[in-house]
N, C-alpha and C. Protein backbone atom coordinates (compact mmCIF):
# COMPACT_ATOMS: atom_id res chain seq x y z
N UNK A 1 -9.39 -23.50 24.94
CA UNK A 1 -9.89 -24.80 24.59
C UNK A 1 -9.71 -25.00 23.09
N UNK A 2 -8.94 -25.76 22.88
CA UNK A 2 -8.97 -26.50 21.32
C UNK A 2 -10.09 -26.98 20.38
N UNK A 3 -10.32 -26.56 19.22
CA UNK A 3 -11.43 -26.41 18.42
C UNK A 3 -11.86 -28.17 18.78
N UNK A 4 -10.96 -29.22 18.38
CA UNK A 4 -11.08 -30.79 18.79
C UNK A 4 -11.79 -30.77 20.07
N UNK A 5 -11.48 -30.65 21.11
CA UNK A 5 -11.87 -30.57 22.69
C UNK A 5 -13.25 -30.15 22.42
N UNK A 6 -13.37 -29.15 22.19
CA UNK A 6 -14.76 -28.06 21.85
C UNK A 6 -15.54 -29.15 21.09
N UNK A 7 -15.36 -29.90 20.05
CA UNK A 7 -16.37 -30.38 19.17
C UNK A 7 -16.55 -31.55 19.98
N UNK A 8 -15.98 -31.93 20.53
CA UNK A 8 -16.15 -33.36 21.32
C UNK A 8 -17.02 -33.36 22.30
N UNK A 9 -17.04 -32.39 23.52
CA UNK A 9 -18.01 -32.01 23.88
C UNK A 9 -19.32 -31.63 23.63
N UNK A 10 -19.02 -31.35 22.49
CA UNK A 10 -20.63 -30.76 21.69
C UNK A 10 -21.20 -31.97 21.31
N UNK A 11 -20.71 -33.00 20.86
CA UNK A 11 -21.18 -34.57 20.67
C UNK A 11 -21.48 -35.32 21.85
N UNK A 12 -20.79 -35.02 22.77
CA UNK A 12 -21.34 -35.90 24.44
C UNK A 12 -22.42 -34.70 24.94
N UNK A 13 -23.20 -33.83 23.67
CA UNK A 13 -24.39 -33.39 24.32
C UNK A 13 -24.10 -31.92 25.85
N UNK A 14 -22.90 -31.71 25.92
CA UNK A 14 -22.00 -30.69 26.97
C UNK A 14 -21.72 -29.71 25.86
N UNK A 15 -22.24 -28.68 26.68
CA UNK A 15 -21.55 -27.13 26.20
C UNK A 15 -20.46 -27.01 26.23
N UNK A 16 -19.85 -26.34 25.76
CA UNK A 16 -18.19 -26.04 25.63
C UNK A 16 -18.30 -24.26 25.84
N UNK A 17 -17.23 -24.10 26.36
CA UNK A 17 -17.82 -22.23 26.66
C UNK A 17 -16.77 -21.97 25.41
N UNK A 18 -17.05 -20.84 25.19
CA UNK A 18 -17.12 -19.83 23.90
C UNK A 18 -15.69 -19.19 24.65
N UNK A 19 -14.64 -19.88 23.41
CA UNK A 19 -13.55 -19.18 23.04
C UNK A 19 -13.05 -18.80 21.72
N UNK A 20 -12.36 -17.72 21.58
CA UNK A 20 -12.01 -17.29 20.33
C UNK A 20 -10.83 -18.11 20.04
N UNK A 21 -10.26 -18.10 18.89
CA UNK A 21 -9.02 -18.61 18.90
C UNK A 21 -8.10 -17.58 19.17
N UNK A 22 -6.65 -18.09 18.89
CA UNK A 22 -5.89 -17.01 18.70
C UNK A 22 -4.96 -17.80 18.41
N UNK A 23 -4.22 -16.42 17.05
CA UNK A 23 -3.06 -16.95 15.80
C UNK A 23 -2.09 -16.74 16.09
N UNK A 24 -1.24 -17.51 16.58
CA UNK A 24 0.06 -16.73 16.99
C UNK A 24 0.89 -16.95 15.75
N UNK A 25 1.87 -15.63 15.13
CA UNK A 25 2.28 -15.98 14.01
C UNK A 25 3.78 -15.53 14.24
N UNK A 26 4.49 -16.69 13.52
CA UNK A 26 6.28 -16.83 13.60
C UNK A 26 6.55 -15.85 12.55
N UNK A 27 7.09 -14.77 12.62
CA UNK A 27 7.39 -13.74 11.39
C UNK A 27 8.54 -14.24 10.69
N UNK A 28 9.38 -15.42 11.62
CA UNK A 28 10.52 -16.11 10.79
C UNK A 28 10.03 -17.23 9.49
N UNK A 29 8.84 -17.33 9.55
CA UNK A 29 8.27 -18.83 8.72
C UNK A 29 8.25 -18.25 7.35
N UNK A 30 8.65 -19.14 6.56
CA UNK A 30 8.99 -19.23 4.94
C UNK A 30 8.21 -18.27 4.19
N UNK A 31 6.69 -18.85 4.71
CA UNK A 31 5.39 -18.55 4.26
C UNK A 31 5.05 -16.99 4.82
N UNK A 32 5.61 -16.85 6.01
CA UNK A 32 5.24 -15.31 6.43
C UNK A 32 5.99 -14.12 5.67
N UNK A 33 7.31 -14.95 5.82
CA UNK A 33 8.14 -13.64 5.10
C UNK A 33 7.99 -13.58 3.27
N UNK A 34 7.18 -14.17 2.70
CA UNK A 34 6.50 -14.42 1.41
C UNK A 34 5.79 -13.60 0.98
N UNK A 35 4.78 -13.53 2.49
CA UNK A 35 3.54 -12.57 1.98
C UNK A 35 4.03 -11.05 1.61
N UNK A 36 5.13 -10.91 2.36
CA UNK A 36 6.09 -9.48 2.29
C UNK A 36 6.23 -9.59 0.51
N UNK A 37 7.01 -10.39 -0.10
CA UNK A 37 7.17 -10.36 -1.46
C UNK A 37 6.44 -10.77 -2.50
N UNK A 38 5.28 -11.55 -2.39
CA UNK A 38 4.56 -11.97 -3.38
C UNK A 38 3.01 -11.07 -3.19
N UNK A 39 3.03 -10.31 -3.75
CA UNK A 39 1.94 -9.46 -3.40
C UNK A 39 0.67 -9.92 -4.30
N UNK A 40 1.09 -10.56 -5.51
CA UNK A 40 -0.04 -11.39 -6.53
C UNK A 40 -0.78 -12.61 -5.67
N UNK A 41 -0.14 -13.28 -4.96
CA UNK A 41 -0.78 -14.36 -4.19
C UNK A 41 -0.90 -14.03 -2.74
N UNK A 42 -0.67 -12.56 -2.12
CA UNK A 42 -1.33 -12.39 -1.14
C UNK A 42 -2.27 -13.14 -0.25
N UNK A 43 -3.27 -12.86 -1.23
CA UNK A 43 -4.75 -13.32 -0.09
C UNK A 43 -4.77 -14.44 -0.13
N UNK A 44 -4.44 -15.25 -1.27
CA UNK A 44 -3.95 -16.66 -0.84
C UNK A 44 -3.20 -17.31 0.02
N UNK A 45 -2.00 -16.66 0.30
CA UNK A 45 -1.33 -17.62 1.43
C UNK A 45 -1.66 -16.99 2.48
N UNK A 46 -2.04 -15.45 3.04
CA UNK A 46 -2.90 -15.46 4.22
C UNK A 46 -3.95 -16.50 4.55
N UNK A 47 -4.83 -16.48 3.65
CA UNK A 47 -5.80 -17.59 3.66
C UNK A 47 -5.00 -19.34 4.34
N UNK A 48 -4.27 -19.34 3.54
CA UNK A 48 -3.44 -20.73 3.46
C UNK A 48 -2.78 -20.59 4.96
N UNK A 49 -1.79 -19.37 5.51
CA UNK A 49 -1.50 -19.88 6.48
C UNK A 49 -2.89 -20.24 7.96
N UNK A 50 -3.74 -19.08 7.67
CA UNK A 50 -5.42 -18.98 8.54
C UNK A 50 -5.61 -20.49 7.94
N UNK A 51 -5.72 -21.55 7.21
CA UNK A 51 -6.43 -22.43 7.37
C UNK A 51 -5.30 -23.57 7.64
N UNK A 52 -4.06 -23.29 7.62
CA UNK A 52 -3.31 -24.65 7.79
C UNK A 52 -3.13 -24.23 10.05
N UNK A 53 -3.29 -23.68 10.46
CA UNK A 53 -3.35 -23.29 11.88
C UNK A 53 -4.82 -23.72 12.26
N UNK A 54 -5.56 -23.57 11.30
CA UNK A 54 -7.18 -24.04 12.03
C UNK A 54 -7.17 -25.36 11.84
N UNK A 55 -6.44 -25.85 10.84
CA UNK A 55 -6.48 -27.85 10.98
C UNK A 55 -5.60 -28.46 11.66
N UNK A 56 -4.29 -27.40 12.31
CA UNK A 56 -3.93 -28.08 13.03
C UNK A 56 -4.28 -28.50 14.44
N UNK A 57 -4.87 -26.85 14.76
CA UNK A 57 -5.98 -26.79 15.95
C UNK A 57 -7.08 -28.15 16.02
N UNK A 58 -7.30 -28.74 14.93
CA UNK A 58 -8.23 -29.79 14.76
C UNK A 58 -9.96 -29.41 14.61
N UNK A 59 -9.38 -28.04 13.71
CA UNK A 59 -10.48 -27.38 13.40
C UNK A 59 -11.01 -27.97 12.20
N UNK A 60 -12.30 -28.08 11.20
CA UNK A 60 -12.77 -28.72 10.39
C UNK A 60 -12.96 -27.16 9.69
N UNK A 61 -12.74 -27.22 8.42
CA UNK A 61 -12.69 -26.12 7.13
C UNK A 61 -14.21 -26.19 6.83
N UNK A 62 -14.47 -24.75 7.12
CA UNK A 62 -16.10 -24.54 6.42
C UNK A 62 -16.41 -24.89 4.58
N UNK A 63 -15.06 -24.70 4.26
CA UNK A 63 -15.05 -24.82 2.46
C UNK A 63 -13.98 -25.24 2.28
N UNK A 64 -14.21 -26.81 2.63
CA UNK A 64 -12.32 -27.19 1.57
C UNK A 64 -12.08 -27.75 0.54
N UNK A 65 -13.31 -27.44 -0.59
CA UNK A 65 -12.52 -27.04 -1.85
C UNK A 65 -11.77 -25.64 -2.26
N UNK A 66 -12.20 -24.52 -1.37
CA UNK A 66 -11.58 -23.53 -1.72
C UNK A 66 -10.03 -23.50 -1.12
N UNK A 67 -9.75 -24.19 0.13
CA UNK A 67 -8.32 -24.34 0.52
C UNK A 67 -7.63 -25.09 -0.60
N UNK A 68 -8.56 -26.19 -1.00
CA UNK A 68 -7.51 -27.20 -1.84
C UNK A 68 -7.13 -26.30 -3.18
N UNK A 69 -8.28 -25.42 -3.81
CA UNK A 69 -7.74 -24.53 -4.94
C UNK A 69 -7.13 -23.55 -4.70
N UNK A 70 -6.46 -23.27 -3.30
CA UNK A 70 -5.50 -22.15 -2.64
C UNK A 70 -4.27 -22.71 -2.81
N UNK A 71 -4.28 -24.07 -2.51
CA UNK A 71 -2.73 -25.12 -2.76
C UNK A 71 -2.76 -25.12 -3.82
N UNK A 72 -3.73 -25.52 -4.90
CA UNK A 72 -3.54 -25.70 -6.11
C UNK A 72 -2.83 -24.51 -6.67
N UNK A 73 -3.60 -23.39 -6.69
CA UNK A 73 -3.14 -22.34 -7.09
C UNK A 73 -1.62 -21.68 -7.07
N UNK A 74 -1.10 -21.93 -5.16
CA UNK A 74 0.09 -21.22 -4.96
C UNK A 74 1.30 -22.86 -5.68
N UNK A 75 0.84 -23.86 -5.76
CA UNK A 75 1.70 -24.61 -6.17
C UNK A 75 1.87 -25.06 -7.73
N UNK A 76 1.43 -24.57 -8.28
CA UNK A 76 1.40 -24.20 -9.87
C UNK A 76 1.81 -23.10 -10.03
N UNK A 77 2.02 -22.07 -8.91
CA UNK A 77 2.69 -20.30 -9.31
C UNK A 77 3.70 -20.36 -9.67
């Protein structure tokens, strides 16, 4: 069930049963094969790719000023 689906239900007052997500990750993507070479911005674009997969899911960011200073950050590097 999709994080969207899940919250929608929770607003029409209906439980949604308890799923985890799961990341499926393209080892071909720009950003994956990055983390291999940029070892200074590491935890940042892990972070970055974990939160650009949870918004697409239509997941809502517990802290998104800290994503936006993750973009900020890797796009000023």
């Amino acid at each position: 069930m999709s994080a969207h689906l899940a919250r929608l239900l929770k607003q029409a007052g209906q439980q949604a049963p308890k799923a985890l997500p799961i990341l499926e990750v393209n080892a071909q993507h720009a950003l994956v094969k990055r983390l291999e070479s940029d070892e200074a911005h590491f935890d940042d674009l892990a972070h970055l790719l974990f939160d650009q997969a949870w918004l697409a899911e239509g997941g809502h960011l517990e802290q998104p000023a800290e994503y936006v200073q993750r973009v900020t950050r890797l796009l000023t590097a």
